[in-house]
N, C-alpha and C. Protein backbone atom coordinates (compact mmCIF):
# COMPACT_ATOMS: atom_id res chain seq x y z
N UNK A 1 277.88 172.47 12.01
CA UNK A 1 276.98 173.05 11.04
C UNK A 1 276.82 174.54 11.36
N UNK A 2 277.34 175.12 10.63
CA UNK A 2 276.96 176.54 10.74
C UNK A 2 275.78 177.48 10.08
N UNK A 3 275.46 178.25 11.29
CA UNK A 3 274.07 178.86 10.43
C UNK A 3 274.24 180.25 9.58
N UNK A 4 273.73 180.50 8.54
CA UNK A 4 273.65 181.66 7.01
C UNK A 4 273.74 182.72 8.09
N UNK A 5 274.46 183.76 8.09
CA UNK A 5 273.97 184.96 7.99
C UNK A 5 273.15 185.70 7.50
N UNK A 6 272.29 186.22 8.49
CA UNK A 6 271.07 186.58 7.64
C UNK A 6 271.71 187.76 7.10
N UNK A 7 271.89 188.79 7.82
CA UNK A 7 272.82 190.21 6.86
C UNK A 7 273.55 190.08 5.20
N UNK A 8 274.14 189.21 5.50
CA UNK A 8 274.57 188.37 4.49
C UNK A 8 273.46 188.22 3.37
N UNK A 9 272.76 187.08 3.56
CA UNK A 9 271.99 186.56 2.47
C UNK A 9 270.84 187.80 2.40
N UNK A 10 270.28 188.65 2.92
CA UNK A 10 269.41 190.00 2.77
C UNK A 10 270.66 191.01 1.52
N UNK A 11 272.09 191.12 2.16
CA UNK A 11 272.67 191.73 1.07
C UNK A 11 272.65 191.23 0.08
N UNK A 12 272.63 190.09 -0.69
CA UNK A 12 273.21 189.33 -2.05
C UNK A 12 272.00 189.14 -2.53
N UNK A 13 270.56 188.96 -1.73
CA UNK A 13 269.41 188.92 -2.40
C UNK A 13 269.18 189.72 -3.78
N UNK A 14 268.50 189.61 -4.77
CA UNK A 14 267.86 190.10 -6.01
C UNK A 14 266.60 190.67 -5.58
N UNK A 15 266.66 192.18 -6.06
CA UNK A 15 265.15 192.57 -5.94
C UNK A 15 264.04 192.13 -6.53
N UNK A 16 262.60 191.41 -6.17
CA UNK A 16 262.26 191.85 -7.32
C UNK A 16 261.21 192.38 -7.35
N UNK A 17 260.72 192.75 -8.29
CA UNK A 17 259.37 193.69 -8.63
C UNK A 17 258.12 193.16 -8.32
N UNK A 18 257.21 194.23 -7.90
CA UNK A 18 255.95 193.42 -7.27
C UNK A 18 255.14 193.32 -8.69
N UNK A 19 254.25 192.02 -8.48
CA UNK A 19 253.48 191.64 -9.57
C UNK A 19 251.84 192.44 -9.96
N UNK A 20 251.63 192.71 -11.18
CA UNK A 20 250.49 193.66 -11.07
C UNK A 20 249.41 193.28 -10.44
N UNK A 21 248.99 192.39 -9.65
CA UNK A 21 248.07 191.52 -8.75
C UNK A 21 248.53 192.39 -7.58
N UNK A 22 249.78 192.71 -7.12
CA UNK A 22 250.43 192.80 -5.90
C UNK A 22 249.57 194.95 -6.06
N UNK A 23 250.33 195.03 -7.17
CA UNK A 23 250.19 196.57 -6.78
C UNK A 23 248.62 197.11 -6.65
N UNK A 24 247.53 195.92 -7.15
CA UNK A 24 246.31 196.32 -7.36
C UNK A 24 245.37 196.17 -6.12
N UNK A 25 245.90 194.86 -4.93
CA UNK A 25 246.04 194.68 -3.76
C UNK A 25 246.29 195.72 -2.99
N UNK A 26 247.53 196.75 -2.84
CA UNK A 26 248.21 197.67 -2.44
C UNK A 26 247.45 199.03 -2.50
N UNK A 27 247.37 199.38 -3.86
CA UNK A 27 246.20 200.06 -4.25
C UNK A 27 244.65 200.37 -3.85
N UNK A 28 243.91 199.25 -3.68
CA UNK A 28 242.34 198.91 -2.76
C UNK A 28 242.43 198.98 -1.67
N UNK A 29 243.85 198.65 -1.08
CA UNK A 29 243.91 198.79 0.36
C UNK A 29 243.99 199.92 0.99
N UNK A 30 244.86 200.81 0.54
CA UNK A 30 244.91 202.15 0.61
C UNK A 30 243.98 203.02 0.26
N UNK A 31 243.13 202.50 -0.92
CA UNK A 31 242.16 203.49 -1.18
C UNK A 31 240.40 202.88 0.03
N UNK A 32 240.48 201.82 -0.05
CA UNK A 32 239.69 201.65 1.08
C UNK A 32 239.77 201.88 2.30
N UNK A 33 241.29 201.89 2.75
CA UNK A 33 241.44 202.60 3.98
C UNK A 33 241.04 204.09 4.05
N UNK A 34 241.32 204.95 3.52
CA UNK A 34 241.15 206.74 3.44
C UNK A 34 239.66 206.13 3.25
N UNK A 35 238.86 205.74 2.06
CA UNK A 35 237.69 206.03 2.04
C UNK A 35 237.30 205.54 3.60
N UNK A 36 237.62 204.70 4.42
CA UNK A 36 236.47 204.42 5.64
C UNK A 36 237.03 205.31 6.30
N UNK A 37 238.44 206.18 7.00
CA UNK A 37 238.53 206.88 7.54
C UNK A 37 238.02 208.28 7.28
N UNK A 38 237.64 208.54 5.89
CA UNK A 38 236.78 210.00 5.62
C UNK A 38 235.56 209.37 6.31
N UNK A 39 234.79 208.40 6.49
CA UNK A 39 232.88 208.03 6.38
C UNK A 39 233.22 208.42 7.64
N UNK A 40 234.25 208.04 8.79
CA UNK A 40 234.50 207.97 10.23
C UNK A 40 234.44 209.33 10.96
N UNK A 41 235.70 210.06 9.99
CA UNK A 41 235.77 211.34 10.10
C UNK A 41 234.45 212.16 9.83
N UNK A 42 233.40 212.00 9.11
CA UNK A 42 232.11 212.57 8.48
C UNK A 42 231.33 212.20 9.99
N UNK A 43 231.29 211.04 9.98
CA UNK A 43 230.45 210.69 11.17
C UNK A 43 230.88 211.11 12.09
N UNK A 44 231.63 211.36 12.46
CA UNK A 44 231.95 212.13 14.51
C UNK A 44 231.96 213.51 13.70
N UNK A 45 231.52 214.21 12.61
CA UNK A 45 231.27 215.79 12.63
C UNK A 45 229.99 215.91 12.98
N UNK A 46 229.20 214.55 12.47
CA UNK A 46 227.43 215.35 12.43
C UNK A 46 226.96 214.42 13.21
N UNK A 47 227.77 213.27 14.07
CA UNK A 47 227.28 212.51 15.22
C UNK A 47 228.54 212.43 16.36
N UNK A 48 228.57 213.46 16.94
CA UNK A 48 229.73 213.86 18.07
C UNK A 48 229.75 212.66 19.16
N UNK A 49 230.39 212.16 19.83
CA UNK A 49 229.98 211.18 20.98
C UNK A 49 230.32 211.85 21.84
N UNK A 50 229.31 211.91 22.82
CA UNK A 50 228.71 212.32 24.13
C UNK A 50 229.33 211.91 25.30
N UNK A 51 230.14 212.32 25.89
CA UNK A 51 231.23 211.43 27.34
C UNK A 51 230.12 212.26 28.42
């Protein structure tokens, strides 16, 4: 029994397109990420931590 090449079956694969669920996912994620890293960034300007 021989096993698929994966190289193989990754080349011959069909692309396909992400579903508008997918890109709206993609979208919130990214935009929720930057928004908590600006609140983070805001907060260590006007609350410095003290070593």
């Amino acid at each position: 029994m021989s096993q698929p090449d994966l190289r193989n079956e990754l080349a011959t694969a069909e692309v396909e397109p992400l579903l508008p669920i997918e890109k709206k996912l993609i979208g919130w994620s990214l935009g929720l990420g930057i928004v908590l890293l600006v609140i983070l960034i805001g907060l260590n300007h006007f609350v410095p931590i003290k070593i």
